[in-house]
N, C-alpha and C. Protein backbone atom coordinates (compact mmCIF):
# COMPACT_ATOMS: atom_id res chain seq x y z
N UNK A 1 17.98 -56.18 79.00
CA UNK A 1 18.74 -57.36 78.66
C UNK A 1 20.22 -56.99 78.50
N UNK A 2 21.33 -57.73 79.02
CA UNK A 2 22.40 -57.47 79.45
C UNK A 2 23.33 -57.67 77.98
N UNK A 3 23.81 -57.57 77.48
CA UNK A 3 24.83 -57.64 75.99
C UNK A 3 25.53 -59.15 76.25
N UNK A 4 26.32 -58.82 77.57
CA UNK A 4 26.76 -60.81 77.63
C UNK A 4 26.15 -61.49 79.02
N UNK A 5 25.23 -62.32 78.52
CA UNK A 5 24.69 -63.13 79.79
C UNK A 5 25.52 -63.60 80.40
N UNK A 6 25.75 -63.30 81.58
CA UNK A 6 26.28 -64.68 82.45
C UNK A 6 26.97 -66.06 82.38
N UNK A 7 26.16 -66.75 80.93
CA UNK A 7 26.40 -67.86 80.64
C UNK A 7 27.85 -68.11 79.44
N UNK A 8 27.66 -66.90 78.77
CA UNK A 8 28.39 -66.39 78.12
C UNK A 8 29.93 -66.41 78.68
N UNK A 9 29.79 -64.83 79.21
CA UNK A 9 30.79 -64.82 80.20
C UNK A 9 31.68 -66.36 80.49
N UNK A 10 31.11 -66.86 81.43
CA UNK A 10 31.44 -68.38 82.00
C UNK A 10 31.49 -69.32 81.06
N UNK A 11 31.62 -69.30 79.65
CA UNK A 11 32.01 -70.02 78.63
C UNK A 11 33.22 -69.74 78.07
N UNK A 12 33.10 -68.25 77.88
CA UNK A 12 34.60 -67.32 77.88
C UNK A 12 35.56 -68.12 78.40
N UNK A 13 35.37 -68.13 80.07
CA UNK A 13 36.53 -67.87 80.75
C UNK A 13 36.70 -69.01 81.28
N UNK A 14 36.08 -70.21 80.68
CA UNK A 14 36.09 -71.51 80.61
C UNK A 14 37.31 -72.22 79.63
N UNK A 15 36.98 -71.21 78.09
CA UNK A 15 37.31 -71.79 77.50
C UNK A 15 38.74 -71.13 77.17
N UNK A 16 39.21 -69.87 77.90
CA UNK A 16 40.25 -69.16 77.99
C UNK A 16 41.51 -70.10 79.00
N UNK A 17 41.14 -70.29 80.24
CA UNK A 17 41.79 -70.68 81.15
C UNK A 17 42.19 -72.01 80.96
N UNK A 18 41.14 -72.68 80.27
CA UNK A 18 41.07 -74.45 80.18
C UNK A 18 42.30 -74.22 78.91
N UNK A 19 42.32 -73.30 78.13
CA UNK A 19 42.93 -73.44 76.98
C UNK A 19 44.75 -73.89 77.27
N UNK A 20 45.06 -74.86 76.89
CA UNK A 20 46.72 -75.15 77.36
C UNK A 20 47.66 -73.92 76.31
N UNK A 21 47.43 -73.47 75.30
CA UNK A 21 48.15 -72.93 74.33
C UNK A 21 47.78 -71.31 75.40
N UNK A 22 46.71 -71.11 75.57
CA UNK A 22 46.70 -69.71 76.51
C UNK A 22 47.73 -69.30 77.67
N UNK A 23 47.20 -70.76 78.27
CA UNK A 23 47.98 -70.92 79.72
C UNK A 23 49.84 -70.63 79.37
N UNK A 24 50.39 -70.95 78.59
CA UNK A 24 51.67 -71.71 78.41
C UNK A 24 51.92 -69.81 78.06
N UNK A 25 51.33 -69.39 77.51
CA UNK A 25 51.36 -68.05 76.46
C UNK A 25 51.20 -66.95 78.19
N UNK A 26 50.12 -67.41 78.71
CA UNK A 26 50.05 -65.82 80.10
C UNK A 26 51.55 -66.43 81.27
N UNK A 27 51.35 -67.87 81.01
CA UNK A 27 52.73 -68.48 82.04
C UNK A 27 53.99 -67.59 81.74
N UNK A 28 54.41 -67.54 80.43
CA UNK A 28 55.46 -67.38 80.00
C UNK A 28 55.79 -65.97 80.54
N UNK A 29 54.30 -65.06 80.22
CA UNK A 29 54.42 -63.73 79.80
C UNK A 29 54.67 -63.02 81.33
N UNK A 30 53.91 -63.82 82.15
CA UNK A 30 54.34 -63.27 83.26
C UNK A 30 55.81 -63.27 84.39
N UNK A 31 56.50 -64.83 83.31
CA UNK A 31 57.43 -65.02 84.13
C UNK A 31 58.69 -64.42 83.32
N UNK A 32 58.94 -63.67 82.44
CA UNK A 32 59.72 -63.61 80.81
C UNK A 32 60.03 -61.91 81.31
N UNK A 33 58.91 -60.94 81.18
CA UNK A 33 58.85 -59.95 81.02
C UNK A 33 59.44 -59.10 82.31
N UNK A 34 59.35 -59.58 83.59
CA UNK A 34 60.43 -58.90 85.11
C UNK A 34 61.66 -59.62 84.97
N UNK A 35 61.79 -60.73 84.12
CA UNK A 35 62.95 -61.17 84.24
C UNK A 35 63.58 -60.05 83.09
N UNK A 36 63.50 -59.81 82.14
CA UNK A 36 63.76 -59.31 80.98
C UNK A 36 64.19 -57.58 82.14
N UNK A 37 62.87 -56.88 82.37
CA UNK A 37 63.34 -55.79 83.05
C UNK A 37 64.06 -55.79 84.25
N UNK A 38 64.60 -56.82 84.97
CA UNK A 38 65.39 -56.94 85.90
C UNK A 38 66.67 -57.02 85.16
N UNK A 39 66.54 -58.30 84.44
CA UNK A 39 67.93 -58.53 83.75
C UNK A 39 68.55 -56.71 83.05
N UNK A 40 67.81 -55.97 82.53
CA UNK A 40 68.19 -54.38 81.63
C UNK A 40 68.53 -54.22 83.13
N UNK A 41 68.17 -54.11 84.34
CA UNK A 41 68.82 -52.90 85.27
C UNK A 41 69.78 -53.47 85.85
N UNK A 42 69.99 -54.76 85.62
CA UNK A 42 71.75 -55.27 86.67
C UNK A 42 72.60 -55.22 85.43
N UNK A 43 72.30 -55.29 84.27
CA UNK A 43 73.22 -55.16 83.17
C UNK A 43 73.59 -53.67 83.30
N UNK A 44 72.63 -52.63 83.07
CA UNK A 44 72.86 -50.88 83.30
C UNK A 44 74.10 -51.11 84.63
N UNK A 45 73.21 -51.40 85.59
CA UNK A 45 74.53 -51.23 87.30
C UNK A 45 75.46 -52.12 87.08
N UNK A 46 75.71 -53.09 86.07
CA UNK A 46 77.53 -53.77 86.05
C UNK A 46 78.01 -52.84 84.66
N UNK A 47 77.23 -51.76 83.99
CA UNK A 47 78.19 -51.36 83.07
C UNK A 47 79.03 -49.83 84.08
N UNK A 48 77.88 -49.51 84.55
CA UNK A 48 78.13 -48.37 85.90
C UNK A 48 79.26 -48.41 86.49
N UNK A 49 78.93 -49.75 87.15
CA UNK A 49 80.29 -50.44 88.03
C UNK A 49 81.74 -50.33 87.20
N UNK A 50 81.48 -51.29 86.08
CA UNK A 50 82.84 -51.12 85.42
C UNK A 50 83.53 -49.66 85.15
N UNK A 51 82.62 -49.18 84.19
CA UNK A 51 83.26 -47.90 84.09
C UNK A 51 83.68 -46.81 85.31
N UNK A 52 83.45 -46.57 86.61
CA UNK A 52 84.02 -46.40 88.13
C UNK A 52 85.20 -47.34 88.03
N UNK A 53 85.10 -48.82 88.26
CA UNK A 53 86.34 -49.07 88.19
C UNK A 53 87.54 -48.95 87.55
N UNK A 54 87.19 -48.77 85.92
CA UNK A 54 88.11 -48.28 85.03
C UNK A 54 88.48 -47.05 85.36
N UNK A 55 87.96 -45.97 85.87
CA UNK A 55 88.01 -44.59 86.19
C UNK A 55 88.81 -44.97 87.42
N UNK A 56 88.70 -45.55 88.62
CA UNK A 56 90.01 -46.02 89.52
C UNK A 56 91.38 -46.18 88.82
N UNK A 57 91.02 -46.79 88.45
CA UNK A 57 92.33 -48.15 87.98
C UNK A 57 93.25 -46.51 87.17
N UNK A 58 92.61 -46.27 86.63
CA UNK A 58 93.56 -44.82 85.94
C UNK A 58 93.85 -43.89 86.43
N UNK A 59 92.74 -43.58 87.69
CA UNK A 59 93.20 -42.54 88.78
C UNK A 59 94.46 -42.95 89.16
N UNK A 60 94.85 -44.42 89.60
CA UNK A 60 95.62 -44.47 90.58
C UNK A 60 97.32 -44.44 89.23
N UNK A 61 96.57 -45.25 88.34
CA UNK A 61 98.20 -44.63 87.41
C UNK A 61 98.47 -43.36 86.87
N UNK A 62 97.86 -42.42 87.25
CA UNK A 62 97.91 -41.00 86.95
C UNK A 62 97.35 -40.22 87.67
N UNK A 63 97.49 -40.14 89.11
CA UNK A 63 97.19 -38.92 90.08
C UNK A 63 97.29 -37.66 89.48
N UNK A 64 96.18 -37.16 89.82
CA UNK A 64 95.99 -35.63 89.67
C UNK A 64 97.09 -34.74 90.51
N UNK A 65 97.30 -35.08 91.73
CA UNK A 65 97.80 -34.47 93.02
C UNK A 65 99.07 -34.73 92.75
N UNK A 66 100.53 -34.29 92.29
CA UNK A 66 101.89 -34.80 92.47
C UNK A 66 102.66 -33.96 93.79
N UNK A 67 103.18 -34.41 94.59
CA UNK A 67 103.80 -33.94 95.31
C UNK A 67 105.01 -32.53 95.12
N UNK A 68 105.33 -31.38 95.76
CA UNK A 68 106.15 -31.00 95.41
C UNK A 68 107.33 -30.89 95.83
């Protein structure tokens, strides 16, 4: 004899899926959480960016190289 019949089971996942407070809760979670880790890696590559450009912007008012 099996621990969860069949019928079981299919009451579960009846009453999981049918559930609106579930749904709204796995909706969210799946649409929340790549946005969240996408959003951390274009924030990381525009702080990247800036700081290169700040590192320009000062190269060019203070060359290393002066002519002699």
């Amino acid at each position: 004899m099996e621990i969860f019949n069949q019928e079981f089971i299919q009451e579960i996942i009846r009453l999981t899926w049918k559930n609106p407070v579930f749904m709204a809760l796995a909706i969210a979670l799946v649409w929340l959480i790549p946005q969240l880790l996408i959003r951390k890696i274009m924030e990381k590559k525009y702080e990247q960016k800036k700081i290169e450009l700040q590192k320009n912007k000062i190269q060019k008012l203070y060359p290393t190289n002066t002519p002699k």
